[in-house]
Protein backbone atom coordinates (compact mmCIF):
# COMPACT_ATOMS: atom_id res chain seq x y z
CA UNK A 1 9.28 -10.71 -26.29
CA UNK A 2 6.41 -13.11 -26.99
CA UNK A 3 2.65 -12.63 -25.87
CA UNK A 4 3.40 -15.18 -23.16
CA UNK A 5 6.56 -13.47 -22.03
CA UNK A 6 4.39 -9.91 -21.91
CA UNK A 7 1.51 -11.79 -20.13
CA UNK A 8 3.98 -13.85 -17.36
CA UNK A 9 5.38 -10.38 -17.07
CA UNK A 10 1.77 -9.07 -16.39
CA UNK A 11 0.58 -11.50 -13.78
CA UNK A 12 4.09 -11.17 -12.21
CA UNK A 13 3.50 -7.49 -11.60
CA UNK A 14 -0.09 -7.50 -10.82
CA UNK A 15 1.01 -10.01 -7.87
CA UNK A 16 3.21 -8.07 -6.53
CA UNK A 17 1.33 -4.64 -6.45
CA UNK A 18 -1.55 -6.92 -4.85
CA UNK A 19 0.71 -8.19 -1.93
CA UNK A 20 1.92 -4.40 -1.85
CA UNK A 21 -1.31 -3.17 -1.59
CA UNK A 22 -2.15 -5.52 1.17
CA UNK A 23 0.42 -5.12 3.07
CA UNK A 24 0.21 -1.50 3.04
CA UNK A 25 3.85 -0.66 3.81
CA UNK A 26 5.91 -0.76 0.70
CA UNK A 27 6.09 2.72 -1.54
CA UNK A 28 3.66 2.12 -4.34
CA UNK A 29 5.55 4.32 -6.31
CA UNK A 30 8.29 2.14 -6.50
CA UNK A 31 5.95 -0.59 -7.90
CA UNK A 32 4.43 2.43 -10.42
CA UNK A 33 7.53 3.26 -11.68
CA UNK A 34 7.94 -0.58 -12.53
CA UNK A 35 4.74 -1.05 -14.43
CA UNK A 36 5.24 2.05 -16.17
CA UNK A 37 8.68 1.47 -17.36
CA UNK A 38 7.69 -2.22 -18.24
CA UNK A 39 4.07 -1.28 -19.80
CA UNK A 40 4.17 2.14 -20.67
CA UNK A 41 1.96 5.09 -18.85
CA UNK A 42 -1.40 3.91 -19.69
CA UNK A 43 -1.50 0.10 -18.68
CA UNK A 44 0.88 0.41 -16.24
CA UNK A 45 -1.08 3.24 -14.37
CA UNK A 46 -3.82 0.44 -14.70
CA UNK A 47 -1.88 -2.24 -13.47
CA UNK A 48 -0.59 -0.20 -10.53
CA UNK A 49 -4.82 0.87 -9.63
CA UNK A 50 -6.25 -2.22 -10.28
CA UNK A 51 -2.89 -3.80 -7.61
CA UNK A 52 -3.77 -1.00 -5.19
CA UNK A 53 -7.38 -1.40 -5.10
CA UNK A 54 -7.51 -5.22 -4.84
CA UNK A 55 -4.89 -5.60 -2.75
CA UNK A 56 -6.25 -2.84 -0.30
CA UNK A 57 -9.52 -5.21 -0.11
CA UNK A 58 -7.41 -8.19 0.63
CA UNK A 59 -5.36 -6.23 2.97
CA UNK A 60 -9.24 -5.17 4.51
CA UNK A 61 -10.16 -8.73 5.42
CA UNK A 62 -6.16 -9.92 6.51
CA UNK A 63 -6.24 -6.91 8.90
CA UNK A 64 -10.34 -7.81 10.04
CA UNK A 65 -8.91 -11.46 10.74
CA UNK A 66 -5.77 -10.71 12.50
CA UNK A 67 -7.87 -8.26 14.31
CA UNK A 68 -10.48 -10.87 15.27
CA UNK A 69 -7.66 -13.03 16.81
CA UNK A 70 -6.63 -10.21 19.72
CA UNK A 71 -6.88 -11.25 22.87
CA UNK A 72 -10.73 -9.95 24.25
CA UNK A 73 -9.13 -7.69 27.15
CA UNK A 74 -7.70 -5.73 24.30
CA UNK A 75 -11.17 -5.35 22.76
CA UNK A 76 -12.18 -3.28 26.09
CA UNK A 77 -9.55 -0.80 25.22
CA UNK A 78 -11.08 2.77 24.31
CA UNK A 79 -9.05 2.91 20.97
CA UNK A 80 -11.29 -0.32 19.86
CA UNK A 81 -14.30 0.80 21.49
CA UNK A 82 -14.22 4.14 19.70
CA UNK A 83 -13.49 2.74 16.33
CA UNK A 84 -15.76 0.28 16.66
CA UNK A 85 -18.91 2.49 16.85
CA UNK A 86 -18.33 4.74 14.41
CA UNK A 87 -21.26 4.64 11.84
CA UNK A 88 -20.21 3.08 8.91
CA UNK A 89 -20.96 6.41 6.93
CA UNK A 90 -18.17 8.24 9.33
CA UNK A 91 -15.81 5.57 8.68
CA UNK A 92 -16.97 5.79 4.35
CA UNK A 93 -16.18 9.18 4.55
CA UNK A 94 -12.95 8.69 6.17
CA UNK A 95 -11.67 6.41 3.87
CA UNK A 96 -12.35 8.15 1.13
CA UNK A 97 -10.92 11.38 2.22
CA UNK A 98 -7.45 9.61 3.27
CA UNK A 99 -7.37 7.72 -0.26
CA UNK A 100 -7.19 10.95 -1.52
CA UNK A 101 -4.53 12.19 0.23
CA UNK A 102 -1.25 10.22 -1.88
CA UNK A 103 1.06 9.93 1.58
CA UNK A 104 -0.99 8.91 3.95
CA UNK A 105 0.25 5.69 4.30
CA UNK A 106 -2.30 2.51 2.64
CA UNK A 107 -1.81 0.22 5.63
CA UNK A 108 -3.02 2.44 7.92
CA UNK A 109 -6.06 3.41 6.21
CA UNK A 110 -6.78 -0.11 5.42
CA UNK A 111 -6.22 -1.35 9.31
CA UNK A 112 -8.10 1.25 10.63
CA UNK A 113 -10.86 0.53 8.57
CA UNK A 114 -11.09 -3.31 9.77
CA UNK A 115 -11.17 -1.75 13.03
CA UNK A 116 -14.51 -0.63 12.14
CA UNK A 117 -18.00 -2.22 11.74
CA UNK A 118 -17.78 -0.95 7.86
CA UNK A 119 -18.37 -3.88 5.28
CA UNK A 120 -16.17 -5.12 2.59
CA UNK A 121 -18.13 -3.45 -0.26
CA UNK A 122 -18.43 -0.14 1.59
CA UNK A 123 -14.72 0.09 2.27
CA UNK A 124 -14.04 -1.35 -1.69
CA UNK A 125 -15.76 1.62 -3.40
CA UNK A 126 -14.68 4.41 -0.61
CA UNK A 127 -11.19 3.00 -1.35
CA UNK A 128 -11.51 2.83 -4.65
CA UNK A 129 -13.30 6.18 -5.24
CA UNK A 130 -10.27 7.88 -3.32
CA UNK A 131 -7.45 5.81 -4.92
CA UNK A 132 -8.51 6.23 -8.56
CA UNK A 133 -7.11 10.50 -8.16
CA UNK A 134 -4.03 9.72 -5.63
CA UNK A 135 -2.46 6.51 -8.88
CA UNK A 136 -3.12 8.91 -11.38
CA UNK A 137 -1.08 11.46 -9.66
CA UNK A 138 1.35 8.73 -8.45
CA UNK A 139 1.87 7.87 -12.46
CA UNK A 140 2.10 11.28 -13.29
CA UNK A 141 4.83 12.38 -11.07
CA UNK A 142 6.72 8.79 -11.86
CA UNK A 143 6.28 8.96 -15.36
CA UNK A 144 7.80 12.63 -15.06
CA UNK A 145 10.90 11.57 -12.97
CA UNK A 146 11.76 8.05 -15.36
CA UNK A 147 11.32 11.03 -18.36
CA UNK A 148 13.36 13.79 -16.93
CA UNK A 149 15.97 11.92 -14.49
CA UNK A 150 18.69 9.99 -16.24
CA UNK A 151 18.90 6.42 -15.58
CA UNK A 152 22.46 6.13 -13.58
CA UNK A 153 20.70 8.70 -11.19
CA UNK A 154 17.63 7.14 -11.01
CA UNK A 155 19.31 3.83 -10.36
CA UNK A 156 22.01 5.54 -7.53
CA UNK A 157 18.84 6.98 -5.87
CA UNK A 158 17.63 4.04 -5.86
CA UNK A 159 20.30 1.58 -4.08
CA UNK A 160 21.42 4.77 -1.73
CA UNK A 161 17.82 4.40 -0.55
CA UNK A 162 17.98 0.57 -0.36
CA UNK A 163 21.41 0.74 1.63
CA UNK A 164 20.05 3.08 3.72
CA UNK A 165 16.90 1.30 4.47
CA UNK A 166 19.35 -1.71 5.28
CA UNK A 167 21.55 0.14 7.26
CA UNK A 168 18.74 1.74 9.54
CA UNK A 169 17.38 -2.17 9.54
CA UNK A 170 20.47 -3.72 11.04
CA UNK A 171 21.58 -1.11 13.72
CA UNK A 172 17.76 -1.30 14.67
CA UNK A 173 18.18 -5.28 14.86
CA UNK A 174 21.68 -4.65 16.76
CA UNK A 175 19.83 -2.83 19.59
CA UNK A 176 17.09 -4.86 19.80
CA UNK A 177 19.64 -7.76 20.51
CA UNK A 178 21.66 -5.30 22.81
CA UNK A 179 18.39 -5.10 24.84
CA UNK A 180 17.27 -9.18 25.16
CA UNK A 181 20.83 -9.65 26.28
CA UNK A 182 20.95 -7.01 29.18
């Protein structure tokens, strides 16, 4: 594999963790365990941090424009009212604390916080700060499991999950259409 090849590959991957950073939603460990089996531990627990932080901050300012294009009687609700006057030091603190915490789920973090009066630079180093710990861990218990865990298994895990994700997709997608018809 050529430089180019290696830095196609790069850009590839650092796309993708950004879009799953800012959508918040999809395992990043699934996207760690890609970067480190295609980079190695050291630059692909980068690539995975640098995806997750960046695409956290675009996730911040999606989120804080969706948000801004509600409908105003929402924005009387007390959910909105109560996030939205939370000091910005609260919602710092917050942030940070729920980084740290590895399964707390990104998206939420990151759409509560647009909920909030915080600024972009202000939610950028709280969730950087509290991300930096939680990848490192992430890398250390992927790096462990692509060591220890043979590949067939790894790779069974794997589409068992993926069926399963389908399978729970489609029946949900079968009721729904059960329900519009009735």
């Amino acid at each position: 594999m050529d430089i180019n090849d290696i830095s196609l590959e790069i850009i590839a991957l650092l796309l993708l963790n950004l879009a799953a950073g800012a959508l918040g939603f999809i395992p990043s460990f699934l996207l760690t365990g890609l970067n480190i089996s295609s980079f190695g531990v050291a630059t692909g627990t980068v690539l995975s941090l640098a995806g997750e932080i960046f695409g956290a901050i675009l996730g911040f300012y999606l989120y804080r424009f969706g948000f801004s294009k509600v409908q105003p009687s929402w924005k009387q609700s007390r959910f909105w009212n109560y996030m939205h006057k939370q000091p910005a030091a609260t919602v710092f603190w917050g942030i940070l604390l729920f980084r740290l915490l590895p399964f707390v789920p990104s998206g939420l973090v990151t759409a509560g916080a647009a909920l909030t009066p915080i600024n972009g630079l202000l939610f950028f180093i709280a969730s950087s700060l509290g991300k930096i710990p939680a990848v490192f861990l992430e890398a250390a218990i992927v790096y462990g499991i692509i060591e220890t865990v043979p590949a067939v298994v790894q790779y069974a895990v794997g589409i068992a999950v993926f069926l399963a994700a389908l399978f729970v997709w489609l029946h949900k997608r079968k009721v729904a259409g059960n329900g519009l018809r009735q």
